[in-house]
C-alpha atoms as a PDB file:
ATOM      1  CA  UNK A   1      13.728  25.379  14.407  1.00  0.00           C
ATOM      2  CA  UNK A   2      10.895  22.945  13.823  1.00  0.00           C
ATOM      3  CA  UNK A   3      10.193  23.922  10.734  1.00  0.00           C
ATOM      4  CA  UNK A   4      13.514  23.365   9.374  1.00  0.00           C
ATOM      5  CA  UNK A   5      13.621  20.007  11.085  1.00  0.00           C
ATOM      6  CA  UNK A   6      10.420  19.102   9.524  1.00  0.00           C
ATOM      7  CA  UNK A   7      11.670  20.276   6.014  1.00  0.00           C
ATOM      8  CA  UNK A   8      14.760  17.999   6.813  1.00  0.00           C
ATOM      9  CA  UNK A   9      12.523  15.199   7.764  1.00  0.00           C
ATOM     10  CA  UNK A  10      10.370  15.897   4.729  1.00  0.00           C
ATOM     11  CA  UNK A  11      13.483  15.573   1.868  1.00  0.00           C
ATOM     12  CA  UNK A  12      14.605  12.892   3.551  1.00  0.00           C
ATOM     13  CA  UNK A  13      11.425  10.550   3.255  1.00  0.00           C
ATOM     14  CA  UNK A  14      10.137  11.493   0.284  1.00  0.00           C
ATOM     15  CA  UNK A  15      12.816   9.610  -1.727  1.00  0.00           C
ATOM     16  CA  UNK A  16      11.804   6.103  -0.490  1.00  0.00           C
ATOM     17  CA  UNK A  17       7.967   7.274  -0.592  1.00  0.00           C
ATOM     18  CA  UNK A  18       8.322   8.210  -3.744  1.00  0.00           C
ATOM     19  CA  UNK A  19      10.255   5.050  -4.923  1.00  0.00           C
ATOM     20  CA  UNK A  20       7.945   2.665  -3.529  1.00  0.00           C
ATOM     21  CA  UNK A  21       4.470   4.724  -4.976  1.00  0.00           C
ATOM     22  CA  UNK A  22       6.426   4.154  -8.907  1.00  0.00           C
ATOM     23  CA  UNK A  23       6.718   0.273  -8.179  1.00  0.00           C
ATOM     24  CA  UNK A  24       4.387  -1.669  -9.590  1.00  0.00           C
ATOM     25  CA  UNK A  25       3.267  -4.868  -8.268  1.00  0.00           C
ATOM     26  CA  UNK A  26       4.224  -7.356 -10.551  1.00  0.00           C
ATOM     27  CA  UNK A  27       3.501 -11.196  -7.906  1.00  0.00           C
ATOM     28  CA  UNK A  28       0.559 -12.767  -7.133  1.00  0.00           C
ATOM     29  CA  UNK A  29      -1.483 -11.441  -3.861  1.00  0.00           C
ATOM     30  CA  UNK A  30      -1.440 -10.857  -1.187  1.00  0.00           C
ATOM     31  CA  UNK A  31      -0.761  -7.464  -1.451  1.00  0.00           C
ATOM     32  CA  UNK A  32      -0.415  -4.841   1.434  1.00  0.00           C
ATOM     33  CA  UNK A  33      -2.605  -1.841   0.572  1.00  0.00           C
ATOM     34  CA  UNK A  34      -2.424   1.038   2.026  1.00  0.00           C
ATOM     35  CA  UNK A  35      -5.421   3.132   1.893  1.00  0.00           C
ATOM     36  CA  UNK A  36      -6.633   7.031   2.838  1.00  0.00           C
ATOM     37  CA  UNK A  37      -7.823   6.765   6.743  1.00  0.00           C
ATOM     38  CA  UNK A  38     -11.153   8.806   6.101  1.00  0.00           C
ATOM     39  CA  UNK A  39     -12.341   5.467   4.195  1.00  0.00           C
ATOM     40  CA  UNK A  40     -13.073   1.885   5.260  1.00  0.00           C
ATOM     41  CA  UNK A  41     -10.426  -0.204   4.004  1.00  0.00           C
ATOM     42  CA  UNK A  42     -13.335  -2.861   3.674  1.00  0.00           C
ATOM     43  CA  UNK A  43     -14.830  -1.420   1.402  1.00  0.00           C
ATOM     44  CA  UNK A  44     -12.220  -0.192  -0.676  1.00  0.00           C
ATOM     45  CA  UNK A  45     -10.893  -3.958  -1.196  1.00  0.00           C
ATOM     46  CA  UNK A  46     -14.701  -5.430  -2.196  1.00  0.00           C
ATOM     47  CA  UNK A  47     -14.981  -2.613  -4.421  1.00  0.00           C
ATOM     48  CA  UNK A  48     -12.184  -3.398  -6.570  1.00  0.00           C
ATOM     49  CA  UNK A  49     -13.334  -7.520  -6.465  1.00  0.00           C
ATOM     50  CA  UNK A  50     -10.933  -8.596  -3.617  1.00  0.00           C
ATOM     51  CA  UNK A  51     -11.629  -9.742   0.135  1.00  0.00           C
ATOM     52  CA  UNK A  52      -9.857  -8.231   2.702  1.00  0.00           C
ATOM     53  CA  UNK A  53      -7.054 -11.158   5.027  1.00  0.00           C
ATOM     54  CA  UNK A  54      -5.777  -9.308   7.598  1.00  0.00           C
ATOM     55  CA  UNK A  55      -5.633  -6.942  10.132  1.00  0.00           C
ATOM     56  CA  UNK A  56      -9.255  -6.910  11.038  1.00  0.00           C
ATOM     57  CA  UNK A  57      -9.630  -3.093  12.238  1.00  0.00           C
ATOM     58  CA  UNK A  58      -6.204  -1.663  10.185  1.00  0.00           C
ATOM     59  CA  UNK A  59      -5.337   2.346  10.914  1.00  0.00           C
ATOM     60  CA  UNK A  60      -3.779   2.397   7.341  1.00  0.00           C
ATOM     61  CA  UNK A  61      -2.696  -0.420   5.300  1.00  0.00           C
ATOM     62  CA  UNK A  62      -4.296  -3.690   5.563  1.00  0.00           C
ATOM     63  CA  UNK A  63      -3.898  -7.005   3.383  1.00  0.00           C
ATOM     64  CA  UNK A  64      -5.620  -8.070   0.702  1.00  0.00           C
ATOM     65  CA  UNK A  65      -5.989 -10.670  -2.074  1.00  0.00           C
ATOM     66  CA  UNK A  66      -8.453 -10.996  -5.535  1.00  0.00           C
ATOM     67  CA  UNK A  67      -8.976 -13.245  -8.360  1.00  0.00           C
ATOM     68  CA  UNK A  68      -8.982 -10.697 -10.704  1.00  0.00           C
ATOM     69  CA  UNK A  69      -6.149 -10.147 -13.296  1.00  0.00           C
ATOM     70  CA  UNK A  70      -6.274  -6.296 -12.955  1.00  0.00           C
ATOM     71  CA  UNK A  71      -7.149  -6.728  -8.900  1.00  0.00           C
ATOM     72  CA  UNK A  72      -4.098  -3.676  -8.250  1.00  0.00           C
ATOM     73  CA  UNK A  73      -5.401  -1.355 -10.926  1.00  0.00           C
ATOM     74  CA  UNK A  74      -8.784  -1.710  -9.851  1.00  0.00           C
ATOM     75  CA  UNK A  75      -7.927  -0.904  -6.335  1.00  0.00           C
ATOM     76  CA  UNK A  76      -6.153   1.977  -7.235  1.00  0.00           C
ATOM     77  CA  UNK A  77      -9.310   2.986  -9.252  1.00  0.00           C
ATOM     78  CA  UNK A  78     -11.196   3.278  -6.050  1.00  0.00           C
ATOM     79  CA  UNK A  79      -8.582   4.736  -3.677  1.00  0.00           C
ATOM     80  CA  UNK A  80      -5.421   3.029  -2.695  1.00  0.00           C
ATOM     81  CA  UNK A  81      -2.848   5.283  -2.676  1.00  0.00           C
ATOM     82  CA  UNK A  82       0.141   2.689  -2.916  1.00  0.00           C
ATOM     83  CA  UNK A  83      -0.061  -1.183  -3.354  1.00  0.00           C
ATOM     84  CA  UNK A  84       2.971  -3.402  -2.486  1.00  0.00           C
ATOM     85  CA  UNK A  85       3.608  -7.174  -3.371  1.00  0.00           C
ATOM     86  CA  UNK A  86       4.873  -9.932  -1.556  1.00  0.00           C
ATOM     87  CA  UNK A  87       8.186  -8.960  -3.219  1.00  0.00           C
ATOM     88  CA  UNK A  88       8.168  -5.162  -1.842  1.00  0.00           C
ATOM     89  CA  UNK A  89       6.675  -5.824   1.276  1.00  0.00           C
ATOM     90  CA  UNK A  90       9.895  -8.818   2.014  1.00  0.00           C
ATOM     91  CA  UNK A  91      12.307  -5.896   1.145  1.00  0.00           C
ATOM     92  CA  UNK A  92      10.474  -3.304   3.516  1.00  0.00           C
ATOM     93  CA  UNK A  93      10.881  -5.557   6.117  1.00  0.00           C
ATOM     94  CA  UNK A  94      14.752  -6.209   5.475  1.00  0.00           C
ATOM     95  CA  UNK A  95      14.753  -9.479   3.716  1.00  0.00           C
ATOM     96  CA  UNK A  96      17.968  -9.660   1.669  1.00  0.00           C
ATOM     97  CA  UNK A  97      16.170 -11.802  -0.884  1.00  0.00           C
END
């Protein structure tokens, strides 16, 4: 039985997980990134040319901004598995707009 119910669980997530991986950032930072929890989010974000703004000791995703024009390519370069602008992260959190 918990197999099946984790199967069930499984379909049903990995629409929306896979919709919001394909979406490209396309504002201006900050962006939420949400990076592997075996690395230091820290140094994930200075490694692509950012700073990291917030939360200070993140489990998972944490934000971040950079100057640079390919600052979300570059951070997927070094290890963010999904990177979400101010644009996706309003619509996670239910704003209509």
């Amino acid at each position: 039985m918990r197999l099946e119910t984790l199967m069930i669980l499984l379909a049903v997530l990995s629409g929306p997980a896979a919709a919001l991986s394909a979406a490209r950032p396309d504002g201006d930072g900050p962006y939420l990134v949400v990076i592997p929890p075996w690395r230091a989010p820290e140094a994930v974000i200075r490694r692509a040319g950012g700073w990291p703004i917030g939360p200070t000791d993140p489990p998972l995703a944490t934000l971040a901004a950079g100057n640079a024009p390919d600052f979300v390519a570059r951070l997927r370069s070094v290890g963010a598995w999904l990177v979400l602008d101010q644009a996706k992260m309003s619509w996670i959190c239910g704003d209509p707009t």
